[in-house]
C-alpha atoms as a PDB file:
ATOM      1  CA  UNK A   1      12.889 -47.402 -17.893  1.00  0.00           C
ATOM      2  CA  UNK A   2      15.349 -47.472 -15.107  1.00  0.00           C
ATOM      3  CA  UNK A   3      18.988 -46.273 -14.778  1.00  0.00           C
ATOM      4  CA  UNK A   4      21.747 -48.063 -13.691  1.00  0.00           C
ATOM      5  CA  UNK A   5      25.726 -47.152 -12.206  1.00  0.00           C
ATOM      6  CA  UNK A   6      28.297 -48.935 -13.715  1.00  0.00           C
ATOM      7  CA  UNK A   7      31.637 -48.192 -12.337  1.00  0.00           C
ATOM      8  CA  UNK A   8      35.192 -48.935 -14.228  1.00  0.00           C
ATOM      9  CA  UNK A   9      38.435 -50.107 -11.549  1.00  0.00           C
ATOM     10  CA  UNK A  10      41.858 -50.625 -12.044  1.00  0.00           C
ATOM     11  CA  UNK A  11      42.332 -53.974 -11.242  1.00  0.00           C
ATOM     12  CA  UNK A  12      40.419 -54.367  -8.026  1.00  0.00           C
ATOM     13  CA  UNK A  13      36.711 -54.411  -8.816  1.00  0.00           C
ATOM     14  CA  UNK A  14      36.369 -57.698  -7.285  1.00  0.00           C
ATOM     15  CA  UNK A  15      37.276 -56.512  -3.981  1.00  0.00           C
ATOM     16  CA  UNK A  16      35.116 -53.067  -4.720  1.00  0.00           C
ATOM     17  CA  UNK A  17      32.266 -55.266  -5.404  1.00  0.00           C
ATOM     18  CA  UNK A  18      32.597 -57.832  -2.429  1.00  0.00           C
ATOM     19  CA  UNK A  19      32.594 -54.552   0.200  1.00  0.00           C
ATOM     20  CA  UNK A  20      29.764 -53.154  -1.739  1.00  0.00           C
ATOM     21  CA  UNK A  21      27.496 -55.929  -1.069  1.00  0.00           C
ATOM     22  CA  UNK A  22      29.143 -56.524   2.634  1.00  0.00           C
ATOM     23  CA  UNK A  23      27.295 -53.014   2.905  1.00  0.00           C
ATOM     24  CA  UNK A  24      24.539 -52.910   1.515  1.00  0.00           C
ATOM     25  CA  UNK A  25      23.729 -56.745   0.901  1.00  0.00           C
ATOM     26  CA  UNK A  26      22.531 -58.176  -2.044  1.00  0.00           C
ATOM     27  CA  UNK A  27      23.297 -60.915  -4.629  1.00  0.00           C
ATOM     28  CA  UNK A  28      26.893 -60.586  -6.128  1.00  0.00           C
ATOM     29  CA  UNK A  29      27.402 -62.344  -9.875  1.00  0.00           C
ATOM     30  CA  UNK A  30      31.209 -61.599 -10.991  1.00  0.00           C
ATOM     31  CA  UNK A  31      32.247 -63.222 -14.193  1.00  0.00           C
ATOM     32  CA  UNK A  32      36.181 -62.584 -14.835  1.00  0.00           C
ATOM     33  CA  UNK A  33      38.184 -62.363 -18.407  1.00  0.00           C
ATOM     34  CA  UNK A  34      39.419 -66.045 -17.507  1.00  0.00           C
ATOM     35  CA  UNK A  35      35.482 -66.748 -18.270  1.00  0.00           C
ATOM     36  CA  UNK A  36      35.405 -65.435 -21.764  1.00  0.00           C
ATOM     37  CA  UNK A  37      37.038 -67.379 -24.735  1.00  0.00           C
ATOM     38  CA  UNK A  38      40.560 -67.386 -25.373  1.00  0.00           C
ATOM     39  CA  UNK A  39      40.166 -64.787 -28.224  1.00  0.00           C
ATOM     40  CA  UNK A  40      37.736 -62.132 -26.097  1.00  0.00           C
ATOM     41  CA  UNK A  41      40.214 -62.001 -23.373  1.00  0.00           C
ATOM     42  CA  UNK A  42      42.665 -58.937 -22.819  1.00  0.00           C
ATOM     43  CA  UNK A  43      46.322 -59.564 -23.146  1.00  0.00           C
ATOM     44  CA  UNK A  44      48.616 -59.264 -19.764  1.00  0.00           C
ATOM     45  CA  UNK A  45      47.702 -58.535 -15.903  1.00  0.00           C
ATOM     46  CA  UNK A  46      43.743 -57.167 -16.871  1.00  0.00           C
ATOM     47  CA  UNK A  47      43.158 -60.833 -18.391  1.00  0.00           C
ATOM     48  CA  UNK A  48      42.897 -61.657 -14.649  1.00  0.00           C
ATOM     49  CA  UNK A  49      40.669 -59.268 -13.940  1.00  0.00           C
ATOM     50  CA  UNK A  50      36.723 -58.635 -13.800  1.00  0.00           C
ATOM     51  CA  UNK A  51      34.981 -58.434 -16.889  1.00  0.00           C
ATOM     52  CA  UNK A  52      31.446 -57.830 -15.894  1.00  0.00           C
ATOM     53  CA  UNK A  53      29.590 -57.840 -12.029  1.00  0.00           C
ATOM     54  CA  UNK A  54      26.645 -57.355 -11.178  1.00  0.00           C
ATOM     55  CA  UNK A  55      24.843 -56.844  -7.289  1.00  0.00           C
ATOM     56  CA  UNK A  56      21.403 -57.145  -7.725  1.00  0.00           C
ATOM     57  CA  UNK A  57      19.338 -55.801  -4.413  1.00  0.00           C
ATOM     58  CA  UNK A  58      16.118 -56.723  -3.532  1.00  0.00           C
ATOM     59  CA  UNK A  59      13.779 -54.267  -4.628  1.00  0.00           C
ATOM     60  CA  UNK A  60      15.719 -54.251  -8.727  1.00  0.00           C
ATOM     61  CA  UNK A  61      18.541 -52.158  -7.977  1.00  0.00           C
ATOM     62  CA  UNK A  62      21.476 -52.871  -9.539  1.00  0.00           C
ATOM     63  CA  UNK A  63      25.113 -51.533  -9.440  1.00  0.00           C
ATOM     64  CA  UNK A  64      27.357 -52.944 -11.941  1.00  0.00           C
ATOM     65  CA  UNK A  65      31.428 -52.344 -12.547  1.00  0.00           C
ATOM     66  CA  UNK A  66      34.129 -54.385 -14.078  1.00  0.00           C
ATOM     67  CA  UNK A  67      37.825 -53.814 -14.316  1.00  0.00           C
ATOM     68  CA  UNK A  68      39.450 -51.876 -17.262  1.00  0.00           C
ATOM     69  CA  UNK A  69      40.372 -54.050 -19.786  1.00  0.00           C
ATOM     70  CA  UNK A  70      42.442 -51.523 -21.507  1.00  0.00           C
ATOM     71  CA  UNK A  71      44.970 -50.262 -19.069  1.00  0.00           C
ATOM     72  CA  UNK A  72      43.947 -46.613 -19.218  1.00  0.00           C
ATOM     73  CA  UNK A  73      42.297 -46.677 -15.978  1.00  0.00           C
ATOM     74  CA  UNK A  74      42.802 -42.835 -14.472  1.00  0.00           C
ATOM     75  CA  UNK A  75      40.336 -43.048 -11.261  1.00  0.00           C
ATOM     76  CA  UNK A  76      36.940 -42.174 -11.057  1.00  0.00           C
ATOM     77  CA  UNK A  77      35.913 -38.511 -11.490  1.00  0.00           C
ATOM     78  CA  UNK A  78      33.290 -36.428 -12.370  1.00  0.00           C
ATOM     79  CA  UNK A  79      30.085 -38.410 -10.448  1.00  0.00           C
ATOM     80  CA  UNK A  80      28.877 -40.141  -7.653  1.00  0.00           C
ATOM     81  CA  UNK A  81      26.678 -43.340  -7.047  1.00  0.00           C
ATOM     82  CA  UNK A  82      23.335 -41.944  -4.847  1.00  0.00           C
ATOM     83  CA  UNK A  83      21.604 -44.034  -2.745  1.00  0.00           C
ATOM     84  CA  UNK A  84      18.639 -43.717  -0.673  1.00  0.00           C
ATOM     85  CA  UNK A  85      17.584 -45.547   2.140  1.00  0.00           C
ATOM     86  CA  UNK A  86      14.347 -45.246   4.266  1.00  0.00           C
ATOM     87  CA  UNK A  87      15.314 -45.242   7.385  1.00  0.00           C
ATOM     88  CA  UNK A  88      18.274 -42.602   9.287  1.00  0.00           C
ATOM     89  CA  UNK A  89      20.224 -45.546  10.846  1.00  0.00           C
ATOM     90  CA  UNK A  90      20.424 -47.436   7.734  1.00  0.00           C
ATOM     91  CA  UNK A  91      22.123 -44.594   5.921  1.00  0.00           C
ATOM     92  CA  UNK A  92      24.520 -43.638   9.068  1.00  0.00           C
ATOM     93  CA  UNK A  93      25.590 -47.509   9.223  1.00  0.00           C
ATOM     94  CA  UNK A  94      26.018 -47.669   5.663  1.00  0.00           C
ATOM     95  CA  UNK A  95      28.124 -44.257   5.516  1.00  0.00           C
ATOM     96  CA  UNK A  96      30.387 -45.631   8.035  1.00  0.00           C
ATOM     97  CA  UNK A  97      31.047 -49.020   6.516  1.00  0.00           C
ATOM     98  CA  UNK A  98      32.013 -46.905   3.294  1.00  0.00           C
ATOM     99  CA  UNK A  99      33.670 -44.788   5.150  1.00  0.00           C
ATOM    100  CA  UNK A 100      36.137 -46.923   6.173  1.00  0.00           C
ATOM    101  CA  UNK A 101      39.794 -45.952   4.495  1.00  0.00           C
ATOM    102  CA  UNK A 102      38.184 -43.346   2.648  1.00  0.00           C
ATOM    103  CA  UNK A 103      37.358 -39.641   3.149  1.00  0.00           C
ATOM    104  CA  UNK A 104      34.438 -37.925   4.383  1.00  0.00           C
ATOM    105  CA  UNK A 105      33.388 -34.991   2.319  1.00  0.00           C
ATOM    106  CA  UNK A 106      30.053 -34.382   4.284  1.00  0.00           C
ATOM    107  CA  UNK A 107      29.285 -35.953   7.211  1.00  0.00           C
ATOM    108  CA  UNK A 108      25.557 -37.458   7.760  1.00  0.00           C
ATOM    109  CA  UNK A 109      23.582 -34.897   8.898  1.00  0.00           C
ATOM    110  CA  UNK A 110      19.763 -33.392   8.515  1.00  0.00           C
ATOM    111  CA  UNK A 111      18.912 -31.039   5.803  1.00  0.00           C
ATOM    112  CA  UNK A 112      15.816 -29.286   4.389  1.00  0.00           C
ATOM    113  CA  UNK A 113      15.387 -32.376   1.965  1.00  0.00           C
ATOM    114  CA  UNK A 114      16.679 -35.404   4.025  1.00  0.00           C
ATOM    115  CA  UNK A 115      16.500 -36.901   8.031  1.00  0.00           C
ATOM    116  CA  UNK A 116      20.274 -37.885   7.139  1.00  0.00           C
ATOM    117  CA  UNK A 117      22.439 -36.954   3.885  1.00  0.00           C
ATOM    118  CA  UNK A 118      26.300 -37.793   3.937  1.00  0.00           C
ATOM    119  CA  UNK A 119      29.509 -37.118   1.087  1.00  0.00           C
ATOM    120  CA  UNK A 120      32.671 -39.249   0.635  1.00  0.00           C
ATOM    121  CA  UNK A 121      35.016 -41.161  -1.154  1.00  0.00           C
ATOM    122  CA  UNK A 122      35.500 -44.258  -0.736  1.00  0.00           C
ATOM    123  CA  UNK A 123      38.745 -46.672  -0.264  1.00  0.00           C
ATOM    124  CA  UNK A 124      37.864 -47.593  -4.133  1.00  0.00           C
ATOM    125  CA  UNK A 125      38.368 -43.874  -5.101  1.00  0.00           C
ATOM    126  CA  UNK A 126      34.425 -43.982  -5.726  1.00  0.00           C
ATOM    127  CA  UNK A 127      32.200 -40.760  -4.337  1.00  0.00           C
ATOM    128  CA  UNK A 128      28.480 -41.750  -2.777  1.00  0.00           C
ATOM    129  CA  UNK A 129      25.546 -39.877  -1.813  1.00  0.00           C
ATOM    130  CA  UNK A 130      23.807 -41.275   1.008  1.00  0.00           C
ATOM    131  CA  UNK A 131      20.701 -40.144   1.598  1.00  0.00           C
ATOM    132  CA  UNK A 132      17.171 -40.771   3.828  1.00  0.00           C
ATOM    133  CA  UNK A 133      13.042 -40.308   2.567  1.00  0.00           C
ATOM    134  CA  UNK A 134      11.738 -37.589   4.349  1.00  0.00           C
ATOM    135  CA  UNK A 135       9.038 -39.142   7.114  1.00  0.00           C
ATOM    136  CA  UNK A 136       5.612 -39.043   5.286  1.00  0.00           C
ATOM    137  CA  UNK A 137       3.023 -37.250   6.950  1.00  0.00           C
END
C-alpha cells in the first residue's frame, strides 16, 4: 500500500504541474474538463481547467492535483508534500528551483536526521519538505 499527494489549485494546476516536473522530472499526463463529456463538465471559467494530472517518477512516485471544479478554492493549508532525495545536491537544486517566487521557511541545511533538509512555499501557495538519506555506513 502506498500513499499518494494530491493537491487542489485555483485555476492554475496546469502550470503547477508543468514546474513540478521541470523540477523534479518525470512523466506529466493532464486531462482537462474540455476532455470529459458535455454533461461531467463544470459550468463557467473551471470548465477550462484541469480535471485530473498525474506526474509519475521513475521509481512509482506519483503526485497528482487538478483544479477546483467548484469555485471554493481558499489556498492550500494545513500540509506539505515531503520529498526525499539521496543525494545533498539534488535536494539543494531542487529547493532552489521551488524556491523561485516563493518563500523560504527553512533554508537547506544539516540536521541530526538529514545531510540537507529545507521549508518553503512555493509560487503555487504549496509548502514542501525537502529532505536527504542519511549516508549509510
Amino acid at each position: 500500500m502506498s500513499f499518494h499527494a494530491y493537491l487542489f489549485f485555483g485555476g492554475n494546476c496546469r502550470e503547477a504541474m508543468t514546474r513540478y516536473r521541470e523540477v523534479f522530472g518525470g512523466e506529466l499526463e493532464v486531462m482537462g474538463f474540455s476532455d470529459a463529456p458535455p454533461e461531467a463538465r463544470p459550468e463557467g471559467d473551471a470548465a477550462a481547467g484541469v480535471m485530473h494530472a498525474a506526474l509519475k517518477m521513475p521509481d512509482g512516485g506519483v503526485l497528482m492535483a487538478s483544479d477546483d471544479p467548484t469555485g471554493g478554492f481558499t489556498g492550500h493549508s494545513g500540509f506539505g508534500v515531503a520529498r526525499t532525495a539521496d543525494d545533498p545536491e539534488e535536494t539543494r537544486r531542487a529547493f532552489a528551483a521551488l524556491a523561485e517566487g516563493g518563500q523560504v521557511q527553512m533554508p537547506v541545511e544539516a540536521t541530526f536526521w538529514s545531510p540537507a533538509f529545507g521549508m518553503l512555499v512555493d509560487a503555487f501557495g504549496v509548502s514542501w519538505m525537502l529532505d536527504t538519506n542519511p549516508a549509510e555506513d
